[in-house]
Protein backbone atom coordinates (compact mmCIF):
# COMPACT_ATOMS: atom_id res chain seq x y z
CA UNK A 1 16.45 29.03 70.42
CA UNK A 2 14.65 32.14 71.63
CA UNK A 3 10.76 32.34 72.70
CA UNK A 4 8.56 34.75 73.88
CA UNK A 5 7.33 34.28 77.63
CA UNK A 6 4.07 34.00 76.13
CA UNK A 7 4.18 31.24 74.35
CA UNK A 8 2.45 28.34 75.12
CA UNK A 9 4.36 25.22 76.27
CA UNK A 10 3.21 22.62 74.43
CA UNK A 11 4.70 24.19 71.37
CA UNK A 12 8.12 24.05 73.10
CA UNK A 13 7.47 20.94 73.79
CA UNK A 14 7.15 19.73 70.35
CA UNK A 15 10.15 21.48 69.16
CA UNK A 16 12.26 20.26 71.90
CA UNK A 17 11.38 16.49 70.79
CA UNK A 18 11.26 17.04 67.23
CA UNK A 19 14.21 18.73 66.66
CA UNK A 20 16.46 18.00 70.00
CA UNK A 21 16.90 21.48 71.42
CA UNK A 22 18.67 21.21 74.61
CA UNK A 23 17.72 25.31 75.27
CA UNK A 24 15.67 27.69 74.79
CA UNK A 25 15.91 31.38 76.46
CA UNK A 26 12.99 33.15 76.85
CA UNK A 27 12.43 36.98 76.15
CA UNK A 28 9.97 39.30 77.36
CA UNK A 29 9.97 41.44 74.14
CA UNK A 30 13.48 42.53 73.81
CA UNK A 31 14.83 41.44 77.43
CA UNK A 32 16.04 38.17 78.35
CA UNK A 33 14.00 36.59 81.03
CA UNK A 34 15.11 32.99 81.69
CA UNK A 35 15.51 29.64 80.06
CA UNK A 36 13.77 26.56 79.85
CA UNK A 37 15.65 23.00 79.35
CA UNK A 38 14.91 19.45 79.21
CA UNK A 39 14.56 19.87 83.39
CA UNK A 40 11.94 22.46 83.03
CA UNK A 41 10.01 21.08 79.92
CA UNK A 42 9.14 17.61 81.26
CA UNK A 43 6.69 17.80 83.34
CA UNK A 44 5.22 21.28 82.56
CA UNK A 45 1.73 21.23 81.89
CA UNK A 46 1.17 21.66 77.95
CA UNK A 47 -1.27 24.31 78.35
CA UNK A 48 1.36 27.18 80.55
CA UNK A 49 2.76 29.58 79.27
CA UNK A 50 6.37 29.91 79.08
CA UNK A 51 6.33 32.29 81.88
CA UNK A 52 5.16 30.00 84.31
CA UNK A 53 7.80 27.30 83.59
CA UNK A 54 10.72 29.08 82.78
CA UNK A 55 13.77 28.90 85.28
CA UNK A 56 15.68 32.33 86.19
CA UNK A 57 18.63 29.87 87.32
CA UNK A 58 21.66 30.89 84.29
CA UNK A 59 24.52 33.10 84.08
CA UNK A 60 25.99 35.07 81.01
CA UNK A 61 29.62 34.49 79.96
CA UNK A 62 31.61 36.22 77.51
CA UNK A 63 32.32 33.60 74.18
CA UNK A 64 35.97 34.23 75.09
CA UNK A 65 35.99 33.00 78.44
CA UNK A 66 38.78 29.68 78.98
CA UNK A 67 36.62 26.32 79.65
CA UNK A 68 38.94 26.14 83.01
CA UNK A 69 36.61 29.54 84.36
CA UNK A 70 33.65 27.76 82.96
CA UNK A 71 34.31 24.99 85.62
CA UNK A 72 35.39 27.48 88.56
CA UNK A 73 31.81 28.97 88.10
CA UNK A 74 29.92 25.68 87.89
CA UNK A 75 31.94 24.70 91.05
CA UNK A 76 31.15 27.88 93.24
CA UNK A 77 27.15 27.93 92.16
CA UNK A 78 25.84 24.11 92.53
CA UNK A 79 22.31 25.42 91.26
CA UNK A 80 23.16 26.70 88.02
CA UNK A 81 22.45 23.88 84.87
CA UNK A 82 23.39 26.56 81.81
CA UNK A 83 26.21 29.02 80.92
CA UNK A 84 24.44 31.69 78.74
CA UNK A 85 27.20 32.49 76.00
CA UNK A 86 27.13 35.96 75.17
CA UNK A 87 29.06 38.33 72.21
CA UNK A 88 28.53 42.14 71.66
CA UNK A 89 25.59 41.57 74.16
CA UNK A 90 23.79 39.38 72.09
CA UNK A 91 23.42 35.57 73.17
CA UNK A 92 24.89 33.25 70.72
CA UNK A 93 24.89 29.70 72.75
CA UNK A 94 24.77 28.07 75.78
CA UNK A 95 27.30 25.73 78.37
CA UNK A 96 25.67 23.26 80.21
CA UNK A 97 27.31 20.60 83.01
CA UNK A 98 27.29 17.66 80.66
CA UNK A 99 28.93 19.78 77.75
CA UNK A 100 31.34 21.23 80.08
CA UNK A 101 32.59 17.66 81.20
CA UNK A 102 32.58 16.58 77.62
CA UNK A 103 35.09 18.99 76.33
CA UNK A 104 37.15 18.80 79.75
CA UNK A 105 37.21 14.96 78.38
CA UNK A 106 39.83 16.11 76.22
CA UNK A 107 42.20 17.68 78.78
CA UNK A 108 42.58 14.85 81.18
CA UNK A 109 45.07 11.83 80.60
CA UNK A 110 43.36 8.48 80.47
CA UNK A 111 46.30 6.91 82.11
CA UNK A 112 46.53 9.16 85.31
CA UNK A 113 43.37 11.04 85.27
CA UNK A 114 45.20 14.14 85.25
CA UNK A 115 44.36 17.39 83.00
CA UNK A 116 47.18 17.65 80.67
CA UNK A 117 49.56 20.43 80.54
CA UNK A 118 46.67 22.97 79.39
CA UNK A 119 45.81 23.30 82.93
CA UNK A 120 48.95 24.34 84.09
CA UNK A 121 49.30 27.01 81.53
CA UNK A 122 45.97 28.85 82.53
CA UNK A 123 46.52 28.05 86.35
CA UNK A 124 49.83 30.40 85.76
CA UNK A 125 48.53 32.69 83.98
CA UNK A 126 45.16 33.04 86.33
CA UNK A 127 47.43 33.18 89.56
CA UNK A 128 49.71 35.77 87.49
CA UNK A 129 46.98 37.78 86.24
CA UNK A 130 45.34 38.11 89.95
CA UNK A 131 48.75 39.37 91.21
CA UNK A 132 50.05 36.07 93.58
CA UNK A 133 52.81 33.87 93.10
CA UNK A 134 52.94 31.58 90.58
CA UNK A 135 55.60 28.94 91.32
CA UNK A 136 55.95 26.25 88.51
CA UNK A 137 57.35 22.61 90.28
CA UNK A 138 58.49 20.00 87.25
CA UNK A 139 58.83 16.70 88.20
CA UNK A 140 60.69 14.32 86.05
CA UNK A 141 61.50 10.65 86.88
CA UNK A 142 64.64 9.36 86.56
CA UNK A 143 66.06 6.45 84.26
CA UNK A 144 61.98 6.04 83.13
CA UNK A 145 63.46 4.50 79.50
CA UNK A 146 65.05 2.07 81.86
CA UNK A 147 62.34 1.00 83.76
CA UNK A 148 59.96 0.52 80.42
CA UNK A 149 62.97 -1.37 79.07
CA UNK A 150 63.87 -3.39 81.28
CA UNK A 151 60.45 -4.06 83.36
CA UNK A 152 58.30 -3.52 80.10
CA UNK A 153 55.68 -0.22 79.76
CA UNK A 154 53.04 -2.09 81.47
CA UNK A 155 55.16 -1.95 84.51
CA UNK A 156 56.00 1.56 83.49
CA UNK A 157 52.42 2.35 82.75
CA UNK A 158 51.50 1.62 86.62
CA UNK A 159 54.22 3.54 87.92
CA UNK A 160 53.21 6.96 86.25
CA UNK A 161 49.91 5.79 87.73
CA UNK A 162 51.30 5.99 91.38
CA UNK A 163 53.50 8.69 90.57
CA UNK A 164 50.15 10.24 90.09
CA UNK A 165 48.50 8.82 92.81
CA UNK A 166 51.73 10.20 95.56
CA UNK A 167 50.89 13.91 93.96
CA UNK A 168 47.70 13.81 94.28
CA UNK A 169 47.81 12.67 97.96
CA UNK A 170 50.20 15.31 98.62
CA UNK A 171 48.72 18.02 96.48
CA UNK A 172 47.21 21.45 98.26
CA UNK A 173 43.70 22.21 97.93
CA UNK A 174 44.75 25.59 96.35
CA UNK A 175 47.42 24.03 94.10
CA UNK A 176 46.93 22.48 90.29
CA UNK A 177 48.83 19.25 89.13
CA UNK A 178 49.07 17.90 85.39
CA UNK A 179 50.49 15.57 83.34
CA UNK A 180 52.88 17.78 81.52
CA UNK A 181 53.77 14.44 79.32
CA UNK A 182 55.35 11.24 79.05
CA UNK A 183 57.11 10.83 82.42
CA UNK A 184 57.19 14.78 83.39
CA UNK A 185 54.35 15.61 85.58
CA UNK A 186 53.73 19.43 86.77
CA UNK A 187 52.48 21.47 89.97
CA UNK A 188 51.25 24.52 89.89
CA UNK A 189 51.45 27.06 93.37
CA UNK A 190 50.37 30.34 94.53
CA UNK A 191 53.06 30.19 97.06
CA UNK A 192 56.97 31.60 96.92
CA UNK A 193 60.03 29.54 95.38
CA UNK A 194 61.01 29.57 99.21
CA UNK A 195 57.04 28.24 100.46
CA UNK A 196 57.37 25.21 97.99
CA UNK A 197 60.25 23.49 98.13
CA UNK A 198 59.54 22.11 101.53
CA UNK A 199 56.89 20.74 99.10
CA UNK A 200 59.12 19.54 96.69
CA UNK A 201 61.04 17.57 99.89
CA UNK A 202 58.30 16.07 100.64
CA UNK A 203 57.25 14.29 97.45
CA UNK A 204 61.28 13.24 96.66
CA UNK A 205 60.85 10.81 100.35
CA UNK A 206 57.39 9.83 99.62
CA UNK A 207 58.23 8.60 96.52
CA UNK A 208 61.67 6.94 97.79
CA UNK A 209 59.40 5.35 100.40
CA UNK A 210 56.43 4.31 98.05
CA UNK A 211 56.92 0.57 97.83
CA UNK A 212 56.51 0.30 93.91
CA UNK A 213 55.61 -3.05 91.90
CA UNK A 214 58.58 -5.24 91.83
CA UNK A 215 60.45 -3.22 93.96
CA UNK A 216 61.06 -1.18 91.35
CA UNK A 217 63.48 1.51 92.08
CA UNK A 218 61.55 4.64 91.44
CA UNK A 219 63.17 8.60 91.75
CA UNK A 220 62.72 11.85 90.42
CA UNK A 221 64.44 15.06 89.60
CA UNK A 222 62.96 18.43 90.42
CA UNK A 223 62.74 21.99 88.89
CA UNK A 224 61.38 24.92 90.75
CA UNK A 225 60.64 28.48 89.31
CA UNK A 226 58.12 30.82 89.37
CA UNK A 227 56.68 34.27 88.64
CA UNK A 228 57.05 36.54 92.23
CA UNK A 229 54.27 38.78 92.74
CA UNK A 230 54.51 42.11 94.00
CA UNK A 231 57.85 43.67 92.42
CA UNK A 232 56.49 42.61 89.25
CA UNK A 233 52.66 44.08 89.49
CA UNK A 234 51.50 45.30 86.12
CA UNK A 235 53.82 43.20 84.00
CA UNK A 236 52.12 42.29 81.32
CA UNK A 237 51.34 38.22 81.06
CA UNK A 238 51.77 36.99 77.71
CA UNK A 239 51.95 33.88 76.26
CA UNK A 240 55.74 33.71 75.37
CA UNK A 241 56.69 34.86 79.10
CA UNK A 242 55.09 31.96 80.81
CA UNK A 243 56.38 29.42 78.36
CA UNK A 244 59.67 30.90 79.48
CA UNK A 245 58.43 30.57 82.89
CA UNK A 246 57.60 26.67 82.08
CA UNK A 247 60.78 26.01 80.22
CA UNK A 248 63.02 27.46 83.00
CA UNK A 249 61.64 24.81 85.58
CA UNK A 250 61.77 22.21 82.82
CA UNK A 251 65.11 22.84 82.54
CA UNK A 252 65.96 22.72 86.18
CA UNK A 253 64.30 19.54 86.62
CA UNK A 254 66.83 18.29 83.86
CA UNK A 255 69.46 19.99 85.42
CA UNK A 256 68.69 17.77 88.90
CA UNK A 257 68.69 14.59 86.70
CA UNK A 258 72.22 15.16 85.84
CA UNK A 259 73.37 16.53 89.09
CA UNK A 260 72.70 13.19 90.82
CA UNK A 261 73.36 14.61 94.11
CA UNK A 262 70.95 16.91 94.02
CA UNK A 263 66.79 15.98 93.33
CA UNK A 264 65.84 19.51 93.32
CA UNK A 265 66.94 22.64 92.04
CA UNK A 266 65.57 26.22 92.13
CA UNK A 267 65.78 28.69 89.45
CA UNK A 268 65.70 32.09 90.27
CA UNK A 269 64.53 33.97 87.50
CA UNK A 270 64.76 37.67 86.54
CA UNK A 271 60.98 38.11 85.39
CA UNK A 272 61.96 41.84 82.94
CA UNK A 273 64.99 40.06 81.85
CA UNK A 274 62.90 37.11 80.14
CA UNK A 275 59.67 38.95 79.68
């Protein structure tokens, strides 16, 4: 809701508790000035002025920004409460912390805690789009219809949960894991094909070595591909190339499963050919 800096605050006030308005931005005439929410309200003496309440403490986004950027710029700027949301210059809502985490609500997996395979998608197409590699590692366990039928899914259940637990231990800071679904979790890299599958090494003996309920035994099957930056620098990013992107290393990891000799395979892929 917009009000003028001049207006007096105990009118704000009685909006904000009649009719639940979480924000109002204030305007000096024509120019936006700051905002007042619940944190500035309570407390204010009822007989300010807007002006002498208001916080300067928000930043503008455009309407089509992705919800992943909204939570990069909450992350790097711990002061700011509210996301102005802005189209054709004009301010048509607002982003706050608690709506933020709402809506991320329904991007993580309840099982695993993981974002689901949303996250990878605009963590590829970010890392493409800022010109750095973008290698895509699928993990798949093996003989996972087994395990649920002959252990049960509880037993199942817990072991995507440590599955989870292993990548997360062994994750980057600068890489992004998901759930991809069912029993196929994804990483996302800014490093080479070459750079990760040392990576991909590592999580094949940690999960050999993970001592699972039951003594369950517990493998998986990698796929590696990935966008390589540099010889392919202006390519445009659409949707339909990284899903190609994401099905290639899907595929791979498939490929390993049937191998059986092999947990992890790299594709190399010919980005113009399946752009």
């Amino acid at each position: 809701m917009k009000v003028n800096i001049l207006n007096g605050v105990r009118r704000i006030q009685e909006i904000f508790q009649e009719d639940n308005i979480e924000c109002f931005i204030a305007y000096a005439k024509k120019t936006l000035t700051g905002i007042l929410t619940k944190k500035e309200l309570i407390g204010a003496h009822p007989n300010r002025i807007i002006a002498d309440v208001m916080s300067d403490k928000y930043i503008c986004v455009d309407c089509n920004i992705y919800i992943w950027e909204i939570k990069e710029i909450f992350s790097r700027n711990r002061d700011i409460q509210v996301l102005l949301v802005e189209k054709e210059e004009e301010i048509i809502g607002y982003v706050t912390r608690t709506i933020l985490n709402v809506e991320l609500g329904q991007y993580i997996d309840s099982l695993t805690d993981l974002y689901k395979s949303d996250y990878m998608f605009y963590n590829i197409y970010n890392l493409i789009r800022q010109d750095k590699n973008a290698t895509i590692i699928f993990i798949d366990l093996n003989n996972f219809g087994y395990i649920n039928k002959t252990y049960g899914h509880i037993a199942g259940d817990r072991i995507l949960k440590s599955i989870s637990d292993i990548l997360k231990s062994n994750l980057g800071s600068n890489c992004y894991l998901c759930r991809y679904g069912g029993d196929e979790f994804a990483i996302v890299a800014p490093y080479s094909i070459k750079e990760s599958k040392p990576f991909a090494e590592k999580v094949t003996k940690a999960i050999k070595a993970y001592p699972f309920l039951e003594n369950i035994p517990v493998s998986v099957s990698i796929g590696i591909t990935g966008w390589k930056r540099q010889e392919n620098k202006g390519q445009n990013i659409s949707e339909t190339l990284i899903n190609k992107l994401v099905n290639r290393a899907s595929l791979a990891s498939t490929k390993a499963k049937k191998d059986g000799n092999n947990p992890i395979i790299i594709e190399y892929v010919d980005i113009n050919e399946i752009a």
